[in-house]
N, C-alpha and C. Protein backbone atom coordinates (compact mmCIF):
# COMPACT_ATOMS: atom_id res chain seq x y z
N UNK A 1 2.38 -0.95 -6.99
CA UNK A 1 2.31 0.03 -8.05
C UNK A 1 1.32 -0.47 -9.12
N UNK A 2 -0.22 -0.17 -9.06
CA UNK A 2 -1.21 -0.85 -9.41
C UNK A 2 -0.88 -0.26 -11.45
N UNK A 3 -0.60 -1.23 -11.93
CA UNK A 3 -0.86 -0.84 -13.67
C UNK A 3 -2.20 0.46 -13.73
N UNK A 4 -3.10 0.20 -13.58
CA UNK A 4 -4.23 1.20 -13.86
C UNK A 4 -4.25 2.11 -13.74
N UNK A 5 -3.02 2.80 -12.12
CA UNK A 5 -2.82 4.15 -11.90
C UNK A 5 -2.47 4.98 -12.46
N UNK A 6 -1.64 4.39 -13.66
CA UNK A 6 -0.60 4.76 -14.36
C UNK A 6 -1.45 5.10 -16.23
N UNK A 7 -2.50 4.04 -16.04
CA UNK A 7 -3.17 3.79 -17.42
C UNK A 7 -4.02 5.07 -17.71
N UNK A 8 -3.91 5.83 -18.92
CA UNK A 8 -4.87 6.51 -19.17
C UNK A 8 -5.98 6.27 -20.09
N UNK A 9 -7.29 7.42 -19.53
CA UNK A 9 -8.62 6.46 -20.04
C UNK A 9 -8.50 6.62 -21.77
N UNK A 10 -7.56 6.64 -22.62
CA UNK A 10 -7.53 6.45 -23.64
C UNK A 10 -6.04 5.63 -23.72
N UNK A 11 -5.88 4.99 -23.02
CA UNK A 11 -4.44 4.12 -23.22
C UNK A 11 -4.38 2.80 -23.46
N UNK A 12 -5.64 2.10 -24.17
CA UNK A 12 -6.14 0.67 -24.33
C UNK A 12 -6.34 0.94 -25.81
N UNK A 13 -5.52 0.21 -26.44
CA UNK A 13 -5.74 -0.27 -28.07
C UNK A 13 -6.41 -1.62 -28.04
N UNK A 14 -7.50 -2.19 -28.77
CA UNK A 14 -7.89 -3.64 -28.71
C UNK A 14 -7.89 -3.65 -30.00
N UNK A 15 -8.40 -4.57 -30.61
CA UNK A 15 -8.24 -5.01 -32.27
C UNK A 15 -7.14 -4.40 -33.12
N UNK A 16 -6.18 -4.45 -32.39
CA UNK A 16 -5.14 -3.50 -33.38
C UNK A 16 -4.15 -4.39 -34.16
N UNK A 17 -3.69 -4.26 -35.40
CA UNK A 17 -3.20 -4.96 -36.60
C UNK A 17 -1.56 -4.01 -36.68
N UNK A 18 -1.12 -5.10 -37.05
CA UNK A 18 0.31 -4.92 -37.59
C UNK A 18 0.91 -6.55 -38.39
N UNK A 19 1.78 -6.08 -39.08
CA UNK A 19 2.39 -7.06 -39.67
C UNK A 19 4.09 -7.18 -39.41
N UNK A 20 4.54 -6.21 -38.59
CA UNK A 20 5.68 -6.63 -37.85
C UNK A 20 6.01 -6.19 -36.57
N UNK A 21 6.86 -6.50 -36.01
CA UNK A 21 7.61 -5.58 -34.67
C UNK A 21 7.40 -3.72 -35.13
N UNK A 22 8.47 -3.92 -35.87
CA UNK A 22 8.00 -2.39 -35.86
C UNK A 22 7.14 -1.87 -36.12
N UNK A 23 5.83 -2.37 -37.43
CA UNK A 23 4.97 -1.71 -37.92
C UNK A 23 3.73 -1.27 -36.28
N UNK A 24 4.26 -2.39 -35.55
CA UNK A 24 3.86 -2.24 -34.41
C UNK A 24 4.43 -1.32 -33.12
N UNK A 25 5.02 -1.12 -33.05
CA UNK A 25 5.80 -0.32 -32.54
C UNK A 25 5.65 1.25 -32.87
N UNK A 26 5.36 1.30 -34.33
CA UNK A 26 5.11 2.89 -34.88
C UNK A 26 4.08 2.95 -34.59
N UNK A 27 2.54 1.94 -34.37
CA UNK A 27 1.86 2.33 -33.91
C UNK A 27 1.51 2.58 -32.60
N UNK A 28 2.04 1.91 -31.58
CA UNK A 28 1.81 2.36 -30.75
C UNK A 28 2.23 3.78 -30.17
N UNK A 29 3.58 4.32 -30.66
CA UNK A 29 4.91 5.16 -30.76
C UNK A 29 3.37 6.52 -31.22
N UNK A 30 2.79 6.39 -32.33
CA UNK A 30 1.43 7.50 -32.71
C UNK A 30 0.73 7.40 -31.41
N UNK A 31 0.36 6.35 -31.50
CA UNK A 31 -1.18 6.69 -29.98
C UNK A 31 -0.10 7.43 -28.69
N UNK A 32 1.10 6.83 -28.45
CA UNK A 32 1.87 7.30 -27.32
C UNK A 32 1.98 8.79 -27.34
N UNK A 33 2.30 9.67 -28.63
CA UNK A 33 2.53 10.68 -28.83
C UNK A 33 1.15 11.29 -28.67
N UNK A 34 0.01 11.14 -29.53
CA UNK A 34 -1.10 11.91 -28.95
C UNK A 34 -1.47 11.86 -27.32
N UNK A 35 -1.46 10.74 -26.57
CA UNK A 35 -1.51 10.86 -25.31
C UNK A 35 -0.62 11.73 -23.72
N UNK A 36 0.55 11.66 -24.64
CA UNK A 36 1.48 12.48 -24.08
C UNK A 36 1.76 13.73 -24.48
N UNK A 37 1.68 13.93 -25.23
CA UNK A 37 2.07 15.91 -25.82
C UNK A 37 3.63 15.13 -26.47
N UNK A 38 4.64 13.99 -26.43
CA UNK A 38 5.78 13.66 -26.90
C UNK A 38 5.03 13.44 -28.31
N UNK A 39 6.99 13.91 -28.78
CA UNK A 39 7.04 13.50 -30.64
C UNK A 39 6.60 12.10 -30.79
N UNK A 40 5.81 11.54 -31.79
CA UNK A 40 5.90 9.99 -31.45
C UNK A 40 6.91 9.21 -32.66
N UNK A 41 7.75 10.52 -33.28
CA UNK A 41 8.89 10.07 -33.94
C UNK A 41 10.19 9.55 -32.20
N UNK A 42 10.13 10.34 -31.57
CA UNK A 42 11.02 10.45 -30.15
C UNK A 42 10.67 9.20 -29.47
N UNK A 43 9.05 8.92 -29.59
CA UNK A 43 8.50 7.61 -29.09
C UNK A 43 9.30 6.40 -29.59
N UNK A 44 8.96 6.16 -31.19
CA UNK A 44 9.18 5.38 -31.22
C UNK A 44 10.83 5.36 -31.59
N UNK A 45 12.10 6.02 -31.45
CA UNK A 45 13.46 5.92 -31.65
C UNK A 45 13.39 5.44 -30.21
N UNK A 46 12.98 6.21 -28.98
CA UNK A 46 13.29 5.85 -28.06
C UNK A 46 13.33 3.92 -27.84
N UNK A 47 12.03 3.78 -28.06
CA UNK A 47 11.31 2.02 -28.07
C UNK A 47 12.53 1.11 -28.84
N UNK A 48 12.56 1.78 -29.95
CA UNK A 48 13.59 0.54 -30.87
C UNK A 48 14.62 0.90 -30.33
N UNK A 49 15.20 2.08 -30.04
CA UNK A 49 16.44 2.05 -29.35
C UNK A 49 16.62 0.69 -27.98
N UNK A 50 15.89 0.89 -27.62
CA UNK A 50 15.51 -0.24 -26.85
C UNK A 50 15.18 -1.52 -27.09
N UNK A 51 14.56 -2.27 -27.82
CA UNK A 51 14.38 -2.82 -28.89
C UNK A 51 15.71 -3.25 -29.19
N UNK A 52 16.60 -2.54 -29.77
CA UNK A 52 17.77 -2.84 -30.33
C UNK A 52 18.81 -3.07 -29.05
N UNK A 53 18.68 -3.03 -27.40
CA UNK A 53 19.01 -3.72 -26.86
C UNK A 53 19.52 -4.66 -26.67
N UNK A 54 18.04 -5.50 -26.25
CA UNK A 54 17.49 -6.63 -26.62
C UNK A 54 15.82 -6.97 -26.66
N UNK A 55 15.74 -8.04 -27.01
CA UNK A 55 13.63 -7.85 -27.60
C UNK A 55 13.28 -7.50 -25.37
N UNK A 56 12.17 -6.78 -25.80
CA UNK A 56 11.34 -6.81 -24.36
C UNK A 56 10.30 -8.13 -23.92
N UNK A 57 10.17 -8.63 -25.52
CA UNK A 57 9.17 -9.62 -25.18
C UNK A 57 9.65 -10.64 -23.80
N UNK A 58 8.96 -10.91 -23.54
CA UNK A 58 8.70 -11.64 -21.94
C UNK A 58 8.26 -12.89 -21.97
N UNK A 59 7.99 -13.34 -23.17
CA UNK A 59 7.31 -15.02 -23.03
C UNK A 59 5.59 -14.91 -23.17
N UNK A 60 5.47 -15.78 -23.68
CA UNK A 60 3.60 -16.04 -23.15
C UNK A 60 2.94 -15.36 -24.41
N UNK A 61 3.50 -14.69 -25.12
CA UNK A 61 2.81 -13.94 -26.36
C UNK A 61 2.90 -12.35 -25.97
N UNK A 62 3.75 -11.91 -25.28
CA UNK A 62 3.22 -10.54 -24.01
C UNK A 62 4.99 -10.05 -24.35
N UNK A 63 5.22 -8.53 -24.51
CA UNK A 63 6.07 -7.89 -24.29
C UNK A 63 5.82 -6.51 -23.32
N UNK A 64 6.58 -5.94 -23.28
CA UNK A 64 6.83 -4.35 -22.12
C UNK A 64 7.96 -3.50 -22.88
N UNK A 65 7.71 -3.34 -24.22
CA UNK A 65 8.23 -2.07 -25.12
C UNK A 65 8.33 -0.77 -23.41
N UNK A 66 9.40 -0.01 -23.36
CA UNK A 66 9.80 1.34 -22.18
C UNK A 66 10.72 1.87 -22.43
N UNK A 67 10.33 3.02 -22.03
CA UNK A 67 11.82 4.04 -22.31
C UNK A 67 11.59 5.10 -21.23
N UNK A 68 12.28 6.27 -21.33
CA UNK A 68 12.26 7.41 -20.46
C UNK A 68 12.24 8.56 -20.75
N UNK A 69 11.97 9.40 -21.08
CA UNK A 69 12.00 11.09 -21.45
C UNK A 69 11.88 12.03 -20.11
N UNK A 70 12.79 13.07 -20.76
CA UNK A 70 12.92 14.39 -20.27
C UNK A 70 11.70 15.04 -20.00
N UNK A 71 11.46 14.90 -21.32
CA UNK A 71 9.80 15.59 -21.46
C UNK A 71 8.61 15.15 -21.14
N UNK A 72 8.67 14.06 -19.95
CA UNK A 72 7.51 13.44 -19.64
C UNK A 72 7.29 13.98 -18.27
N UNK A 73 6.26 13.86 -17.47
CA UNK A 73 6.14 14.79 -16.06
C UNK A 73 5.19 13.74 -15.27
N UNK A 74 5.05 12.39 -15.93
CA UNK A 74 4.76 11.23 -15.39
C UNK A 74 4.56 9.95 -15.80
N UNK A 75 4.61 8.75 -15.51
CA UNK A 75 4.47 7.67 -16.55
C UNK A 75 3.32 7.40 -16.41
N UNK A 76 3.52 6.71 -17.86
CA UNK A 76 2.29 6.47 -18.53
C UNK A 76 2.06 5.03 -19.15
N UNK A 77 0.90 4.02 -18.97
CA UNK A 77 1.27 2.72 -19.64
C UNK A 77 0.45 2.85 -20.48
N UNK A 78 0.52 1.56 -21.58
CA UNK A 78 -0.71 2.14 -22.63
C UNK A 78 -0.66 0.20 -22.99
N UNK A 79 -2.33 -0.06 -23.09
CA UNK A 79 -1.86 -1.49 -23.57
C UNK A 79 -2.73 -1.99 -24.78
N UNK A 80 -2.06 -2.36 -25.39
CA UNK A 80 -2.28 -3.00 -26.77
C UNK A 80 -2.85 -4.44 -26.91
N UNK A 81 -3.61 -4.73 -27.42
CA UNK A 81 -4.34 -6.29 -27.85
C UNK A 81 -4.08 -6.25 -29.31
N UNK A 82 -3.38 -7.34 -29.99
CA UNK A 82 -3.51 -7.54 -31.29
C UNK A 82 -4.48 -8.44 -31.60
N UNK A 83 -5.08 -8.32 -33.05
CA UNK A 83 -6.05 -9.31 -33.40
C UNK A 83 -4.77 -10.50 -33.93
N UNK A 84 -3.90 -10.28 -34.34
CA UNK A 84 -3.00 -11.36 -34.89
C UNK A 84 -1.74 -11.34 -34.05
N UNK A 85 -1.33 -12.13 -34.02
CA UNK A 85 0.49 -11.99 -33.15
C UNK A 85 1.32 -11.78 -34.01
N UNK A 86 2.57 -10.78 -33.69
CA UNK A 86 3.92 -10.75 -34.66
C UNK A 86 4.81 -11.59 -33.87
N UNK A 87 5.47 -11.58 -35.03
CA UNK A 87 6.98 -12.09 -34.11
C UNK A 87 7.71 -10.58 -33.34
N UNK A 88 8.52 -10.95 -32.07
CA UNK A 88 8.88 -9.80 -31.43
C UNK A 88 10.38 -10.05 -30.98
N UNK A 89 10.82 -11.38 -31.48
CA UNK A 89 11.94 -11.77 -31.52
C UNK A 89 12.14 -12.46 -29.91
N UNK A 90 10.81 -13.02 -29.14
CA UNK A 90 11.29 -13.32 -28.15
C UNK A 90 11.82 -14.65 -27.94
N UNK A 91 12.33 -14.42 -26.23
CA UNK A 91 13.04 -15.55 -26.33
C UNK A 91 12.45 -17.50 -26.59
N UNK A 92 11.22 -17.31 -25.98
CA UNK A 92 10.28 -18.16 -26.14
C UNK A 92 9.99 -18.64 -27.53
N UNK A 93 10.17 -17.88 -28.57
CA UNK A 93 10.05 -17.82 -29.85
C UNK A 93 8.18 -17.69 -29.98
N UNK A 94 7.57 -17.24 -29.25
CA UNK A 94 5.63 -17.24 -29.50
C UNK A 94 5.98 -15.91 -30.19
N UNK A 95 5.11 -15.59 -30.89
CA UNK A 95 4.47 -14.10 -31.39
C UNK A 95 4.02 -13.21 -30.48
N UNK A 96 4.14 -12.25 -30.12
CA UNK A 96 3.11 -10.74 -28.96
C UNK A 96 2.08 -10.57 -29.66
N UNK A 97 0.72 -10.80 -28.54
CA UNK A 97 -0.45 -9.67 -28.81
C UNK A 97 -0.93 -9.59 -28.19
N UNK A 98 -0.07 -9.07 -26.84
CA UNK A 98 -0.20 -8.49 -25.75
C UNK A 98 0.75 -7.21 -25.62
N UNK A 99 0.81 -6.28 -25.21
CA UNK A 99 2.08 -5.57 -25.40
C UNK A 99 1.67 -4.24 -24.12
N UNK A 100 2.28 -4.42 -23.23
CA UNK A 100 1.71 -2.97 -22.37
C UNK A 100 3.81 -2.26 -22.26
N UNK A 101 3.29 -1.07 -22.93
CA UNK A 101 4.24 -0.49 -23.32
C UNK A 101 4.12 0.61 -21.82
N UNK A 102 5.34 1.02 -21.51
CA UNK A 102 5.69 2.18 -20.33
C UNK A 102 6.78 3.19 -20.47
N UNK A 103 5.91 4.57 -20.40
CA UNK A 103 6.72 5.75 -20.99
C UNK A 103 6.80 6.13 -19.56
N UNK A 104 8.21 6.54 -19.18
CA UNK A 104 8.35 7.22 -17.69
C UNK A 104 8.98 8.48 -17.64
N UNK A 105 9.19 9.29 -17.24
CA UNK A 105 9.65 10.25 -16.99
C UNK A 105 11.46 10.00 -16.45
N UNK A 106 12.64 10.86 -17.04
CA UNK A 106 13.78 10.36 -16.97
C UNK A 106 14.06 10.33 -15.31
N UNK A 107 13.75 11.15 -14.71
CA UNK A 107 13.94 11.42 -13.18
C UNK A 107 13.67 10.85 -12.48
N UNK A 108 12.71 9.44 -12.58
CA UNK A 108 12.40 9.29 -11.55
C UNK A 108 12.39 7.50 -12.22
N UNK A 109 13.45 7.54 -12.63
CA UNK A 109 14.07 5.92 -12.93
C UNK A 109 13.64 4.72 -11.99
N UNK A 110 13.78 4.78 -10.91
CA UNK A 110 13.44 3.87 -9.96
C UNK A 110 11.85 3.40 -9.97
N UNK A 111 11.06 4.42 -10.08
CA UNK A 111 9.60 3.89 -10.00
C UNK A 111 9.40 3.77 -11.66
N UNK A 112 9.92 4.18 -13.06
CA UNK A 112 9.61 3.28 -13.98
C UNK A 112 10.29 1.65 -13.67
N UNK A 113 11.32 1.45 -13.67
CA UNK A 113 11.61 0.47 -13.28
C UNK A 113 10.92 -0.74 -12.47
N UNK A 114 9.93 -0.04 -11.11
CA UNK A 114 8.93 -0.85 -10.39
C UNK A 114 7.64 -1.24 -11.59
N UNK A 115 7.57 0.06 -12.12
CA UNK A 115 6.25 -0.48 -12.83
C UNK A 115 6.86 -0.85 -13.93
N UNK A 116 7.84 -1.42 -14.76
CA UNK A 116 8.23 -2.50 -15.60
C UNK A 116 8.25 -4.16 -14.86
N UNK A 117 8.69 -3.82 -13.73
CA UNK A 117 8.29 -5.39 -12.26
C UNK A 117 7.03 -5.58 -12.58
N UNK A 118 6.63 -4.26 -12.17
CA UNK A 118 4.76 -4.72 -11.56
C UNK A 118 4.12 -5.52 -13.03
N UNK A 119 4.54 -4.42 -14.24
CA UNK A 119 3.58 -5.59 -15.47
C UNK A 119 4.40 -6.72 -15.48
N UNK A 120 5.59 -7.14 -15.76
CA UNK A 120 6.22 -8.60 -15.25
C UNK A 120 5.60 -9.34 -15.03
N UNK A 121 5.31 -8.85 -13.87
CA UNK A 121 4.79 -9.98 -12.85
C UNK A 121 3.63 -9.95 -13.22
N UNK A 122 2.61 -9.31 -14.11
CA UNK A 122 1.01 -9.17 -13.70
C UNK A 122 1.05 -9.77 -15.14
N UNK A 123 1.43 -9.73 -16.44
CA UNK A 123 1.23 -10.53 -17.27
C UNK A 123 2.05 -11.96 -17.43
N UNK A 124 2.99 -12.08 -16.35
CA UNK A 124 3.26 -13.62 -16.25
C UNK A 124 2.20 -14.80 -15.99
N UNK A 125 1.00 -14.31 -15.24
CA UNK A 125 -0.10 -14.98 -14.61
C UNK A 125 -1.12 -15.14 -16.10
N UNK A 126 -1.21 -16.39 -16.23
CA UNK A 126 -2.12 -16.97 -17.09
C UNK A 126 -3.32 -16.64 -17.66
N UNK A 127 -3.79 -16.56 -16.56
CA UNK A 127 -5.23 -16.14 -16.54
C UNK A 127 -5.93 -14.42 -16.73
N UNK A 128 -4.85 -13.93 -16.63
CA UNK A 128 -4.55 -12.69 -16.99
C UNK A 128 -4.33 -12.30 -18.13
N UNK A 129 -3.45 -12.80 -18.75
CA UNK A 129 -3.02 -13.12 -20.02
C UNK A 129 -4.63 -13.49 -21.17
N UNK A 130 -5.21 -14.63 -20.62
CA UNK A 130 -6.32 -15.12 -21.14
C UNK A 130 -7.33 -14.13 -21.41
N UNK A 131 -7.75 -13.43 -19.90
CA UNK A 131 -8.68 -12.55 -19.82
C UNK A 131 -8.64 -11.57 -21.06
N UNK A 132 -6.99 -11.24 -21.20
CA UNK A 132 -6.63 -9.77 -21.83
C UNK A 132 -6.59 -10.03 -23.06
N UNK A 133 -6.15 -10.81 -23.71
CA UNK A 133 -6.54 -12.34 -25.30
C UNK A 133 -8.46 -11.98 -25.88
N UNK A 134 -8.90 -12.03 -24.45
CA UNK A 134 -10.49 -12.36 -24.82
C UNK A 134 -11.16 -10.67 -24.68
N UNK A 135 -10.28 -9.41 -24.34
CA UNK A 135 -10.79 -8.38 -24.15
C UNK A 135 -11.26 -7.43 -25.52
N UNK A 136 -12.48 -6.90 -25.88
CA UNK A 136 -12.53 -6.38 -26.85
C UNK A 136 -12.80 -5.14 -26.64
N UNK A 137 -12.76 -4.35 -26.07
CA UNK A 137 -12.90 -2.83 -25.17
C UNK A 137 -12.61 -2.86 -24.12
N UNK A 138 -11.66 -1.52 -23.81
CA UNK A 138 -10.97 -0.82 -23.20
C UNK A 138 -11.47 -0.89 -21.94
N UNK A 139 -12.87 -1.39 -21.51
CA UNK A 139 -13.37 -1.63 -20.56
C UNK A 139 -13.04 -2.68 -19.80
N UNK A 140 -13.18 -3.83 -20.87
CA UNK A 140 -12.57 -4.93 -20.42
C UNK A 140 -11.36 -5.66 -20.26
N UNK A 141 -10.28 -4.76 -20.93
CA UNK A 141 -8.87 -4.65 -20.65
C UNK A 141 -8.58 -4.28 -19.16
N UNK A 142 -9.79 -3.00 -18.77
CA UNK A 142 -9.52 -2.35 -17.26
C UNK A 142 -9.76 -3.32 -16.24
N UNK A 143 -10.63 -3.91 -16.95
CA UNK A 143 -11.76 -4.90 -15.52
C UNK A 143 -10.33 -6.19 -15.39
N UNK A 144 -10.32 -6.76 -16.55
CA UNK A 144 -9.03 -7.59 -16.24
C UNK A 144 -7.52 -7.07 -15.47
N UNK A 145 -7.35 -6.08 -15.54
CA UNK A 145 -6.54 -5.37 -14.70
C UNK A 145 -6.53 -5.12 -13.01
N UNK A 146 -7.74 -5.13 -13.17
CA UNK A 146 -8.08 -4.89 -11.61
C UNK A 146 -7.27 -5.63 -11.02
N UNK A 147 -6.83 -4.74 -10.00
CA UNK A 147 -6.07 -5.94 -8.92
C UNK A 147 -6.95 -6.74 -7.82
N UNK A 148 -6.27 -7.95 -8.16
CA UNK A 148 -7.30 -8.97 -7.47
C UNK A 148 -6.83 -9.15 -5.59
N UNK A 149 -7.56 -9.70 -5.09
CA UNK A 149 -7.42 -9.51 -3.10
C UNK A 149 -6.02 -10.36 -3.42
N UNK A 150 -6.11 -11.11 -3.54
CA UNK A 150 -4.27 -12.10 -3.95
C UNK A 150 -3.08 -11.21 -3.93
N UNK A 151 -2.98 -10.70 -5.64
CA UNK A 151 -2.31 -10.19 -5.83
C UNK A 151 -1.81 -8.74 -5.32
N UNK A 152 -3.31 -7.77 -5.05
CA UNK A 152 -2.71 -6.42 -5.17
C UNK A 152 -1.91 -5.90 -6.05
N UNK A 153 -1.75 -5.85 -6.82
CA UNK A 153 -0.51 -5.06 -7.76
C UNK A 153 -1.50 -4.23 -8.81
């Protein structure tokens, strides 16, 4: 379940600023809503609802903010580069400024779920991580994405 399939060609934030979890979160929760036709008040209750879970962060500086809507008719990832890291409350205790957030559609639970695996696993890898650290357009967020002959994903 390749990340990119899912990515739309306006779904790459790079230089983007916040000064907390949430201030981060509302922004992405805006870009989510123009990309989707969703409220991005709905966005972002959904996210912190989630959020208030427990943190999504994942280690490494990298979280996977997801939720599900009614009103979605397919998922969607969207990924974020910060110029600074927040704290995201993870368990690792590093800051995120990495963040590939996934809006799925409520119905079809099982394949958001794969593609919450698939980024897992695709920003656990280092060098990935690095690439996406050093990306300054949306171009080069994609190119680092590519799935490599190894991996596939």
């Amino acid at each position: 379940m390749p990340l990119l399939d899912f990515l739309p060609t306006d779904g790459v934030m790079t230089g983007l600023s916040a000064s907390s979890k949430k201030q981060l979160i509302e922004n992405i929760a805006e870009h989510a809503g123009s990309l989707t036709g969703l409220s991005a008040r709905a966005v972002f209750d959904a996210l912190m609802q989630r959020e208030r879970l427990g943190s999504t962060a994942i280690g490494g500086g990298t979280a996977i903010p997801h939720a599900v809507f009614a009103d979605l008719a397919h998922s969607v990832v969207i990924i974020s580069i910060l110029e600074k890291p927040v704290d995201f409350d993870s368990n690792d205790k590093k800051p995120v400024d990495i963040i590939c957030t996934i809006l799925g559609p409520d119905q079809a639970d099982c394949d958001h779920l794969k593609l919450v695996s698939t980024a897992s696993k695709r920003l656990a890898d280092d060098s990935l991580r690095d690439g996406l650290r050093g990306a300054r357009t949306a171009s080069d967020v994609r190119r680092c994405l590519q799935p490599s002959q190894a991996t596939a994903a």
